[in-house]
Protein backbone atom coordinates (compact mmCIF):
# COMPACT_ATOMS: atom_id res chain seq x y z
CA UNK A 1 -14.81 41.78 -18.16
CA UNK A 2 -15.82 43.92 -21.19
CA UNK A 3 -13.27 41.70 -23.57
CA UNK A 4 -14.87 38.36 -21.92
CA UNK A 5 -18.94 39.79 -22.76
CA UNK A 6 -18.03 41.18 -26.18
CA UNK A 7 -16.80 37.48 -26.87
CA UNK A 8 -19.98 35.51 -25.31
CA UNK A 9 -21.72 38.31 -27.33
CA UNK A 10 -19.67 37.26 -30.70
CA UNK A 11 -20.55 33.34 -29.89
CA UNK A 12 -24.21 33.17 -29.00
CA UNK A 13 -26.57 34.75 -31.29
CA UNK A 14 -28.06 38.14 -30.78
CA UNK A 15 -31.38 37.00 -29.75
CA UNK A 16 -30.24 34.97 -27.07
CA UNK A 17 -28.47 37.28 -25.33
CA UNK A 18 -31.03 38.77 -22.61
CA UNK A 19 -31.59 34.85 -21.62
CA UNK A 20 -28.64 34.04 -21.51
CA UNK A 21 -26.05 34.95 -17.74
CA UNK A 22 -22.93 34.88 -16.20
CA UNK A 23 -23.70 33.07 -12.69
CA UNK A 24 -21.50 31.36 -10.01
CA UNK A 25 -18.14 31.96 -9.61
CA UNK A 26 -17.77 33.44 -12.83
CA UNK A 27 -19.68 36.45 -11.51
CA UNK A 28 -17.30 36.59 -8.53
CA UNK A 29 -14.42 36.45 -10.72
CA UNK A 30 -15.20 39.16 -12.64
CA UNK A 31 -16.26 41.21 -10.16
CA UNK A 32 -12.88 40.74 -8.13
CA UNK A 33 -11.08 41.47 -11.17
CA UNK A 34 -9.82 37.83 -11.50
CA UNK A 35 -9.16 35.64 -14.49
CA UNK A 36 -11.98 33.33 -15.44
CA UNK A 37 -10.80 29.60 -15.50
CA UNK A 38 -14.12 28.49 -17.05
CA UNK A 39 -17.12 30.14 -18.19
CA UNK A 40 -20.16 29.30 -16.11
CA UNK A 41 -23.59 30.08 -17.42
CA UNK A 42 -27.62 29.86 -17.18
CA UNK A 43 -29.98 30.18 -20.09
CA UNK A 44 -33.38 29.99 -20.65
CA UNK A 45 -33.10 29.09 -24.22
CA UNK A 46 -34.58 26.01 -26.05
CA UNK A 47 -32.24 23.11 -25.95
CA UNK A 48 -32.21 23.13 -30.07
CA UNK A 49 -30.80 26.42 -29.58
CA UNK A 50 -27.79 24.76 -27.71
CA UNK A 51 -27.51 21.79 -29.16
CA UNK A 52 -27.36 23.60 -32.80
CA UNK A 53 -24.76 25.47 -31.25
CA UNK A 54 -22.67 22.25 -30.37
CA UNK A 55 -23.68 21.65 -26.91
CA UNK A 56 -24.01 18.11 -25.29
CA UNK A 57 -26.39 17.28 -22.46
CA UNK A 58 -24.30 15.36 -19.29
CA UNK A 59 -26.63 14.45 -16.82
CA UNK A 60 -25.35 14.18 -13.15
CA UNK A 61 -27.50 12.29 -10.26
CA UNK A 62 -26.08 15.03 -7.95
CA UNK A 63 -26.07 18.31 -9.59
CA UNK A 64 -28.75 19.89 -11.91
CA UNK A 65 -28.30 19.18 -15.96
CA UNK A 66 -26.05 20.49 -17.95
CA UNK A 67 -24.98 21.50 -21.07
CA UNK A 68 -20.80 21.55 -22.03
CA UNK A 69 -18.89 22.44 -24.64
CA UNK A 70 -15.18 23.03 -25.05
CA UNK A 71 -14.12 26.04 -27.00
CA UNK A 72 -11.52 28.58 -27.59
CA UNK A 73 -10.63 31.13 -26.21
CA UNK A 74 -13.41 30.45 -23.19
CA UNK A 75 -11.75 26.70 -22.46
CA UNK A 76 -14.97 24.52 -20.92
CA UNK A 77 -17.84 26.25 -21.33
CA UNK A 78 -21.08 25.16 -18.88
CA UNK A 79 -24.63 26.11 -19.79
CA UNK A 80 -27.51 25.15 -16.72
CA UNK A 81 -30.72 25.10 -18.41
CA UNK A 82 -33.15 26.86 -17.47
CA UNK A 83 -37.27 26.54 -18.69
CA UNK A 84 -37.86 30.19 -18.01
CA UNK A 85 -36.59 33.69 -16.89
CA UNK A 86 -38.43 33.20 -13.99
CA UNK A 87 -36.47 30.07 -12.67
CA UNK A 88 -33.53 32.51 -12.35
CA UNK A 89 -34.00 33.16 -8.77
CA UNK A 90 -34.74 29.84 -7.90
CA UNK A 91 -31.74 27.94 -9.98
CA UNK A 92 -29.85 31.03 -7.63
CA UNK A 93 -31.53 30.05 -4.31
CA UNK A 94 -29.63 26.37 -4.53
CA UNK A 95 -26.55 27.59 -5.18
CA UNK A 96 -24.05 27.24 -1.61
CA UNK A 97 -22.83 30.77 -1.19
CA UNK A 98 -24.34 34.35 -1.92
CA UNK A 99 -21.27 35.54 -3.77
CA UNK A 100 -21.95 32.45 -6.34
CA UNK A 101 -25.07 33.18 -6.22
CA UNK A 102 -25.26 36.14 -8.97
CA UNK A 103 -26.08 36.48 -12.56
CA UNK A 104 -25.10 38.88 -15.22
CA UNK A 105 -27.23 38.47 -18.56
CA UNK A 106 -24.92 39.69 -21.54
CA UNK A 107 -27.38 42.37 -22.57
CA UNK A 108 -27.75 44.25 -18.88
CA UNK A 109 -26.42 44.86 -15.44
CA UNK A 110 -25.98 42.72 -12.52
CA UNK A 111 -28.89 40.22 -10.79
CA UNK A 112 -28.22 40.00 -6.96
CA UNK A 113 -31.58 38.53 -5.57
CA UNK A 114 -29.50 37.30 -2.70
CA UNK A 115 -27.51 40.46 -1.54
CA UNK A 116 -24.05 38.78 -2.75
CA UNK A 117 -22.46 41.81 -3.57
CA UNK A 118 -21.84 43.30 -0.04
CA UNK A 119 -20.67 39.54 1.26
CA UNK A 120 -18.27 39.74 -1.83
CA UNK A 121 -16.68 43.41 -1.06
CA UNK A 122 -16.37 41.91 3.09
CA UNK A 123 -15.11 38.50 2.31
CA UNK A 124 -17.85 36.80 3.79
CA UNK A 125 -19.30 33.45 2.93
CA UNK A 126 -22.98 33.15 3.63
CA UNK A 127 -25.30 30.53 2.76
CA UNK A 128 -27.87 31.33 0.54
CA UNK A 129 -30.22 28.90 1.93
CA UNK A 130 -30.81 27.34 5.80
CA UNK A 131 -30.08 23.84 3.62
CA UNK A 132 -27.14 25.39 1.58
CA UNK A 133 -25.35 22.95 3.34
CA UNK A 134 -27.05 19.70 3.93
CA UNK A 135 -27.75 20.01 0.27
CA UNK A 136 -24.29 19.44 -0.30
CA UNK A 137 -21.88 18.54 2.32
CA UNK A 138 -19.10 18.86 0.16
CA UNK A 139 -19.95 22.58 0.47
CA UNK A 140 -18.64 22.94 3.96
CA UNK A 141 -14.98 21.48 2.18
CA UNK A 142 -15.16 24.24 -0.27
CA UNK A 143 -15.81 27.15 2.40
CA UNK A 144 -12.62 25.87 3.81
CA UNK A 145 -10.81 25.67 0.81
CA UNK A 146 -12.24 29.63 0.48
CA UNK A 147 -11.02 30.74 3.59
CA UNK A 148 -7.77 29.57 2.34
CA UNK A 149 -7.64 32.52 0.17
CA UNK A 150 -8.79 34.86 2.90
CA UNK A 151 -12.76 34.78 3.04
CA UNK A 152 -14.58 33.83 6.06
CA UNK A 153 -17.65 32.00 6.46
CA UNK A 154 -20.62 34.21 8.77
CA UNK A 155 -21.24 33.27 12.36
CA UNK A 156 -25.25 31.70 11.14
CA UNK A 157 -22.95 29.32 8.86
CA UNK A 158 -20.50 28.31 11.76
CA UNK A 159 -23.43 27.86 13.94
CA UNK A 160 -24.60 25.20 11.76
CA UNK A 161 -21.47 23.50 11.32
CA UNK A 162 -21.58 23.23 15.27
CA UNK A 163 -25.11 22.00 15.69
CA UNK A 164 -24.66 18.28 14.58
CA UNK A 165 -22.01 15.55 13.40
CA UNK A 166 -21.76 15.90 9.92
CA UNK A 167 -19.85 12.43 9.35
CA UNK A 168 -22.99 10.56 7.84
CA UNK A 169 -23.69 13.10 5.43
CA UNK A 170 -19.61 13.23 4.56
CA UNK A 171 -19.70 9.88 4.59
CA UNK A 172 -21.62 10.23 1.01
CA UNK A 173 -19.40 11.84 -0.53
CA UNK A 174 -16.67 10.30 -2.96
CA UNK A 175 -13.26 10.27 -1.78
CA UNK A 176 -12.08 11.85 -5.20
CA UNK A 177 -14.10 15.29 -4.40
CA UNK A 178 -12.49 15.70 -0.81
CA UNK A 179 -9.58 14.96 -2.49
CA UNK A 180 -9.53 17.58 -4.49
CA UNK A 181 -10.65 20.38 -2.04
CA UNK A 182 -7.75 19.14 -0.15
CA UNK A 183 -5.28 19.91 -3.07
CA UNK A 184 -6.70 22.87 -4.11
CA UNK A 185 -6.52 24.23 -0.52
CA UNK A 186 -2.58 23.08 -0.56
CA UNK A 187 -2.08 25.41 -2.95
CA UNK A 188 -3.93 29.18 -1.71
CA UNK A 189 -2.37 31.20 0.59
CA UNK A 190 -3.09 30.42 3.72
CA UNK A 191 -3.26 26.24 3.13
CA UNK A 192 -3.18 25.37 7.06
CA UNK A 193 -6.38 27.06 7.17
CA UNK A 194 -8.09 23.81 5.83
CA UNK A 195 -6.88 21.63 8.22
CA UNK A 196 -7.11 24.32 11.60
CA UNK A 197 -11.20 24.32 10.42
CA UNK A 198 -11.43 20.22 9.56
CA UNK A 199 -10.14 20.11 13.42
CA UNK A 200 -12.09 23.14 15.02
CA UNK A 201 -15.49 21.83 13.49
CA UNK A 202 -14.62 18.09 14.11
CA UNK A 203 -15.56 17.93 10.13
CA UNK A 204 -13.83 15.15 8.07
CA UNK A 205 -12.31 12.78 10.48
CA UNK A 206 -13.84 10.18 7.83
CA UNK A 207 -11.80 11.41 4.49
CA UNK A 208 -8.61 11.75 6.76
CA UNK A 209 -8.08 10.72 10.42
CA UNK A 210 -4.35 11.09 10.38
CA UNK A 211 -5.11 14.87 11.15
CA UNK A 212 -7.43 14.42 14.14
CA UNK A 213 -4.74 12.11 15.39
CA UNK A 214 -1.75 14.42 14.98
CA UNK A 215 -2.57 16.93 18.13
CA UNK A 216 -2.44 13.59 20.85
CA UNK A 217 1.27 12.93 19.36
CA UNK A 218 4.44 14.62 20.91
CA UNK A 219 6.34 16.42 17.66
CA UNK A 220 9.45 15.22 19.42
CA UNK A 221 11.40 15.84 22.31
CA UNK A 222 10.64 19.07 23.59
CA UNK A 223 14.31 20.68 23.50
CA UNK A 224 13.54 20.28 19.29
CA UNK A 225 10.08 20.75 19.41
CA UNK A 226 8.82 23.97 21.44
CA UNK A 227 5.67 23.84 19.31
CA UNK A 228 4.42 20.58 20.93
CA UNK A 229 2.22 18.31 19.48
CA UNK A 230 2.34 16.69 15.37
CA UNK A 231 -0.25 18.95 14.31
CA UNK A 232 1.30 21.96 15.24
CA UNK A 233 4.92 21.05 13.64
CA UNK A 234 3.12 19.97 10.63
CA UNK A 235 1.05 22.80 9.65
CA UNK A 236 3.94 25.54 10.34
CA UNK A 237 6.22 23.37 8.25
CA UNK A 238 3.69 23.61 5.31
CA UNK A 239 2.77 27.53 6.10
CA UNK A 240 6.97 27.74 5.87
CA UNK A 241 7.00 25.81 2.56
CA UNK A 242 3.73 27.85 0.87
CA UNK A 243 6.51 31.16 1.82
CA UNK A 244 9.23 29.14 -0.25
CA UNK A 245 7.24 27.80 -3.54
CA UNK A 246 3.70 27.66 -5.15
CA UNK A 247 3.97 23.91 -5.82
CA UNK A 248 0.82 22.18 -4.52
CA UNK A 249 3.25 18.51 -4.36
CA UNK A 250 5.88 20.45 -2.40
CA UNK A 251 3.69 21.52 0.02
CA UNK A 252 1.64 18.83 0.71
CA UNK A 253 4.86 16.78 1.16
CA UNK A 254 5.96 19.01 3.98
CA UNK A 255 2.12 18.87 5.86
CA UNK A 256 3.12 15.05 5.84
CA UNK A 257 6.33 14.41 5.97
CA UNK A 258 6.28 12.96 9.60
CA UNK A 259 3.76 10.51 8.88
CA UNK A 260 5.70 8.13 10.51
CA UNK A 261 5.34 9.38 13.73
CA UNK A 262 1.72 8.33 13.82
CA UNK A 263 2.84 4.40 13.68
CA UNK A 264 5.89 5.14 16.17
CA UNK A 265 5.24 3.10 19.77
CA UNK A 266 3.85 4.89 22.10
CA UNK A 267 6.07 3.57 24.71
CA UNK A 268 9.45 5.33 22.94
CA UNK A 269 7.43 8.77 22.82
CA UNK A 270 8.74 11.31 23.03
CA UNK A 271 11.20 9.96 20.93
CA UNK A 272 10.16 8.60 17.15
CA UNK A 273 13.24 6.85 15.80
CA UNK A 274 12.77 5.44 12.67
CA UNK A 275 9.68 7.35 11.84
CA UNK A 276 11.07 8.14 8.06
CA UNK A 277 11.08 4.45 7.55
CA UNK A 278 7.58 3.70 9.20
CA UNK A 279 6.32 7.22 7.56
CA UNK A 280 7.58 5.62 3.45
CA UNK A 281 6.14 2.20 4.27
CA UNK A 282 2.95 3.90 5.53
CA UNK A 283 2.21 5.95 2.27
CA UNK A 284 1.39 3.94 -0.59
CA UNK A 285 -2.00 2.67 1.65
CA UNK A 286 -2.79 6.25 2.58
CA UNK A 287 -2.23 7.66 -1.13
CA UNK A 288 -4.33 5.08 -1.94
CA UNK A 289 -7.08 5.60 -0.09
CA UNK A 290 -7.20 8.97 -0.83
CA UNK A 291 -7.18 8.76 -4.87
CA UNK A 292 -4.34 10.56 -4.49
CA UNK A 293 -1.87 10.59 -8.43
CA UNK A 294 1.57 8.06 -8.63
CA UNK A 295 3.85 10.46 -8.65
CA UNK A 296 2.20 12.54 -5.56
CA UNK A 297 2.88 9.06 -3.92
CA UNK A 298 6.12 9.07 -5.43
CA UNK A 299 7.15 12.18 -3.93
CA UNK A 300 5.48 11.93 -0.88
CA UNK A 301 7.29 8.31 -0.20
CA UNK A 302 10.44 9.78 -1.09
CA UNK A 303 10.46 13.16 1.45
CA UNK A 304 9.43 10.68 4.26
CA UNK A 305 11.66 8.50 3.66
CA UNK A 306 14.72 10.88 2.84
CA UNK A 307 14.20 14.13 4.96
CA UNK A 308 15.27 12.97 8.09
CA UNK A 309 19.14 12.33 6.10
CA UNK A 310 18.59 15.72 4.41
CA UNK A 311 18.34 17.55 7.59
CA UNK A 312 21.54 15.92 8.71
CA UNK A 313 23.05 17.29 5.11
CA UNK A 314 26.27 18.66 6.36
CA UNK A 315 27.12 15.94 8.63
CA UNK A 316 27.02 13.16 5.70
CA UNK A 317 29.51 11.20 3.70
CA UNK A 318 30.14 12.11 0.21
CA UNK A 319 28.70 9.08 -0.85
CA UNK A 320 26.00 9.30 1.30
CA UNK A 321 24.94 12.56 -0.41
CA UNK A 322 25.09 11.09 -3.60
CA UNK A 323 22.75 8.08 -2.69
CA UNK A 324 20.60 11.06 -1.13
CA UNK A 325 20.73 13.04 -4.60
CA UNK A 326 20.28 9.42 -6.72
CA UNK A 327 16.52 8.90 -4.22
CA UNK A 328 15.49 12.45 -4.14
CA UNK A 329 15.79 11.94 -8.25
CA UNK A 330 13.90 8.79 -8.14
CA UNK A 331 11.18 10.15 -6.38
CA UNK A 332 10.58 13.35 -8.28
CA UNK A 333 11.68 15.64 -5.29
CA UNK A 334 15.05 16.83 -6.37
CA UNK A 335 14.29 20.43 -6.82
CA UNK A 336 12.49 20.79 -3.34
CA UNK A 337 13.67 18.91 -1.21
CA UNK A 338 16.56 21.83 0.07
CA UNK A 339 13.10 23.64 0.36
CA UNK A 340 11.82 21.08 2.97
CA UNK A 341 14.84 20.55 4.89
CA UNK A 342 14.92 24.74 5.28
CA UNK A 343 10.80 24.59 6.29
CA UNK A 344 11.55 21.63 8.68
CA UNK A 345 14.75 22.02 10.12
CA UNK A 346 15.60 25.80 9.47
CA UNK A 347 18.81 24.65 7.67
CA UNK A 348 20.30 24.60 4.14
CA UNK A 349 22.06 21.99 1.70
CA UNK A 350 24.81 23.42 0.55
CA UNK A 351 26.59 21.82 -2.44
CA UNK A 352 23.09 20.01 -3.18
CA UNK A 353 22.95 20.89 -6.77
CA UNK A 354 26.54 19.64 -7.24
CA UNK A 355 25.44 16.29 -6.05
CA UNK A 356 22.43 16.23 -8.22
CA UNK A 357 25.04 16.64 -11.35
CA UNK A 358 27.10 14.44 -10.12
CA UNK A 359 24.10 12.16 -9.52
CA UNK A 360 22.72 12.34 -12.87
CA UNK A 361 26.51 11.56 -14.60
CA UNK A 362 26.40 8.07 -16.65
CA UNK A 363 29.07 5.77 -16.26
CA UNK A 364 30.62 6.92 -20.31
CA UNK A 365 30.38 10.24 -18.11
CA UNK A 366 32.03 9.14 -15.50
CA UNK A 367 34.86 7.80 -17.87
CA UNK A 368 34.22 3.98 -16.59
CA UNK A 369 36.13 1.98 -18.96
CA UNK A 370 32.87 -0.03 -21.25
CA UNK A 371 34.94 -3.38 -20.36
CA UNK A 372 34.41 -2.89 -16.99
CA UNK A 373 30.62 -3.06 -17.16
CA UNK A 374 30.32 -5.79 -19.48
CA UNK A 375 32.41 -8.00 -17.52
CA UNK A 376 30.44 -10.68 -16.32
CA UNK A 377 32.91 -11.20 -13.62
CA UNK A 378 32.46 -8.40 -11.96
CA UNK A 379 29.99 -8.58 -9.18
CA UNK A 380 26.76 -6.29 -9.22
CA UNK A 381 27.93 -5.37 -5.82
CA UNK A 382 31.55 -4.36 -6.98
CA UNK A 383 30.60 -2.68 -9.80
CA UNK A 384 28.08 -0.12 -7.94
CA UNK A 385 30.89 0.57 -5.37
CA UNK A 386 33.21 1.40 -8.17
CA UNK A 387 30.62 3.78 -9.96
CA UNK A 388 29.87 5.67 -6.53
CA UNK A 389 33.16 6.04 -6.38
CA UNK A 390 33.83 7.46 -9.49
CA UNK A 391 31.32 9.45 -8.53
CA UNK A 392 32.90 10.76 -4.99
CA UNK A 393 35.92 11.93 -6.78
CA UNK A 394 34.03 13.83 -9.44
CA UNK A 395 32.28 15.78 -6.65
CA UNK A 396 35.48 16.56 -5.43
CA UNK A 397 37.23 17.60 -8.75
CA UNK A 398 33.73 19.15 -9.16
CA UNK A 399 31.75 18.37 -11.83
CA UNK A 400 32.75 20.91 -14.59
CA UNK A 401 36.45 18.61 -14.56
C-alpha cells in the first residue's frame, strides 16, 4: 500500500493530492492486502488539471464520466470526476456495496461514510443504498461472483432479491456483461456458488436457461448417478475440476460438458445415449448467444463431444486413442482433458501423453516414404489408414524409437 501511494504521490502533482482518492475496490484491495489490478480513483480537480496530465474523457450512458489513462507501473488508470470535496459522499452513496464504497485521499487516512470497514473484516456485502440494486441489476451478478471468493451478501440484500422478478430489469442488460461475471466466477474458489444463487433467487433464467433446466433432468441412471438430477452432477464436476487446475476454460468445460443431455428425448430418460453428439452440435448456438470467444467454443465443442470416449480410455483401440489425442488437439483441450475424465468419471488416462506424441508425429516423422503421399493413386482413404497405422506401431515401439 505504502509503495502504491508513494507512486500516485510521484505522478500527480503535490497540490492535488488532498483531492485526489483511492475509492472502490481499490480501497478493498488494499485493505485486504491484495494486489491492485487497476487503479481506481475520484478527484475533485479541474479537468485541465487531468487532461494536462494526459487524461481522456469516455463518456458512458450507464455509468458516471470518466477520465482513463494507461500508464506504467499502475496499468489502466480511472479518474471519476468530481466538482467538489463535498460530492465525495454522494459519488460514494451510488456505489453497489459498502466495502467499494471507501476513499483514501493520498495525503490522509481512510473515508468510510458508509461503515464499509466492519462489512469488509466480516465478509459481508451490504448495499449502500435501498436502490443499490435496481440501479444496476448487473450488481446482483457481481455479489454472486463475490460470494465466489467467500463473501456473503446481508439478509436486507437477500430480502430484496426475493421481493420481485428481476427478469425485466436483467433483461437490460448486455449479454457481454453477464458474460463476463459468469467467467470471472468460473475462475474463484468456490465457482458453483454462482450458479447455486442464479437458481436459489430465480435470477438470470434470461442470460442462461440451460441452468434452470438442469435440476428437472435425470444425470443418468441412478446406479451411475447417486447425485440425481443434471444440476447436481454438473456443478460437483466443476467444484472437482476448480481442485485440479485454475484454468477458467477447463472449468467451465466440465460445468457443461453434458449439455447434451438437455436435447436427449424425454421418453429414453433415464438413459441419454448419444448426448456427446447432441451436446457438440448444440454448442456453437449457445456460445453464440452468450458472446462467448472461438476457442472457448472450440474447447467446449470438443469435451462434449470427446469425454464420453475419454471416460471409456482404457477400454479403447489403439487407434481409437490416437483419433481421441488427434480431436482433443484440434480443439485446444489436450492438456485437460485427463483432468475432466478424473472430475467426471473418477478415472485416469494412462498412456495419454504418449498418444498426444504420437499424435502430433508428421508423416517424415513417422518415416512414410514422400512417394507414398504424392501418389495420386493412392486413395485419401488408404493413405489415412496407412498413417494411423504407422502411428499404432509407434505407440507400441513407444515414441522415443
Amino acid at each position: 500500500m505504502d509503495q502504491l501511494i508513494s507512486q500516485l504521490k510521484a505522478f500527480f502533482p503535490k497540490h492535488l493530492h488532498a483531492s485526489i482518492f483511492m475509492v472502490g475496490g481499490m480501497v478493498r484491495d488494499v485493505l485486504l492486502g491484495v494486489d491492485c489490478q487497476d487503479v481506481d480513483l475520484a478527484a475533485a480537480v479541474p479537468v485541465q488539471e487531468l487532461t494536462a496530465l494526459g487524461f481522456r474523457l469516455v463518456e458512458s450512458k450507464s455509468t458516471p464520466n470518466i477520465y482513463f489513462r494507461f500508464k506504467e507501473p499502475f496499468g489502466k488508470i480511472e479518474v471519476t470526476w468530481l466538482p467538489s470535496l463535498d460530492a465525495l459522499p454522494d459519488d460514494l452513496s451510488r456505489r453497489d456495496f459498502t466495502v467499494n464504497a471507501m476513499a483514501m485521499p493520498l495525503s490522509g487516512q481512510l473515508s468510510d461514510p458508509l461503515g464499509g470497514e466492519p462489512d469488509l473484516a466480516r465478509r459481508v456485502l451490504r448495499c449502500c443504498s435501498p436502490t443499490s440494486l435496481t440501479d444496476d441489476p448487473l450488481r446482483i451478478l457481481r455479489a454472486f461472483r463475490f460470494e465466489c471468493e467467500g463473501w456473503r451478501l446481508d439478509a436486507e440484500a437477500e430480502a430484496v432479491l426475493r421481493s420481485r422478478d428481476w427478469t425485466p430489469d436483467l433483461q437490460r442488460i448486455p449479454m457481454e456483461r453477464f458474460s463476463q461475471e459468469l467467467l470471472k466466477a468460473v475462475g474463484k474458489d468456490d465457482p458453483s456458488r454462482f450458479f447455486r444463487r442464479m437458481l436459489e433467487f430465480g435470477i438470470g433464467i434470461n442470460f442462461l436457461p440451460e441452468i434452470f433446466r438442469m435440476p428437472d433432468i435425470p444425470a443418468g441412471p441412478p446406479q451411475h448417478h447417486p447425485e440425481g438430477d443434471l444440476f447436481t452432477h454438473s456443478l460437483q464436476v466443476l467444484d472437482r475440476m476448480a481442485q485440479l487446475t485454475p484454468d477458467p476454460t477447463a472449468r467451465f468445460c466440465a460445468l457443461f460438458h453434458d449439455l447434451g443431455k438437455l436435447y436427449t428425448p424425454p421418453e429414453l430418460h433415464p438413459k441419454h445415449h448419444g448426448h456427446d453428439a447432441l451436446g457438440a452440435e448444440q454448442v456453437p448456438a449457445f456460445c453464440k448467444r452468450l458472446r462467448l470467444p472461438v476457442a472457448l467454443q472450440r474447447a467446449l465443442q470438443a469435451v462434449n463431444r470427446l469425454h464420453n470416449n475419454a471416460n471409456r480410455w482404457e477400454e479403447l483401440r489403439d487407434s481409437t486413442k490416437i483419433r481421441l489425442a488427434l480431436d482433443a488437439i484440434k480443439g485446444g483441450i489436450q492438456d485437460f482433458l485427463p483432468l475432466q475424465v478424473a472430475a467426471d468419471f473418477h478415472a485416469s488416462m494412462p498412456g495419454w501423453e504418449e498418444a498426444l506424441e504420437v499424435a502430433k508425429l508428421n508423416a517424415a516423422q513417422l518415416g512414410i516414404d514422400p512417394g507414398l503421399l504424392n501418389n495420386k493413386e493412392v486413395p485419401p482413404e488408404k493413405l489415412q489408414q496407412i498413417i494411423m497405422q504407422h502411428r499404432v506401431e509407434r505407440l507400441h515401439r513407444g515414441t522415443g524409437a
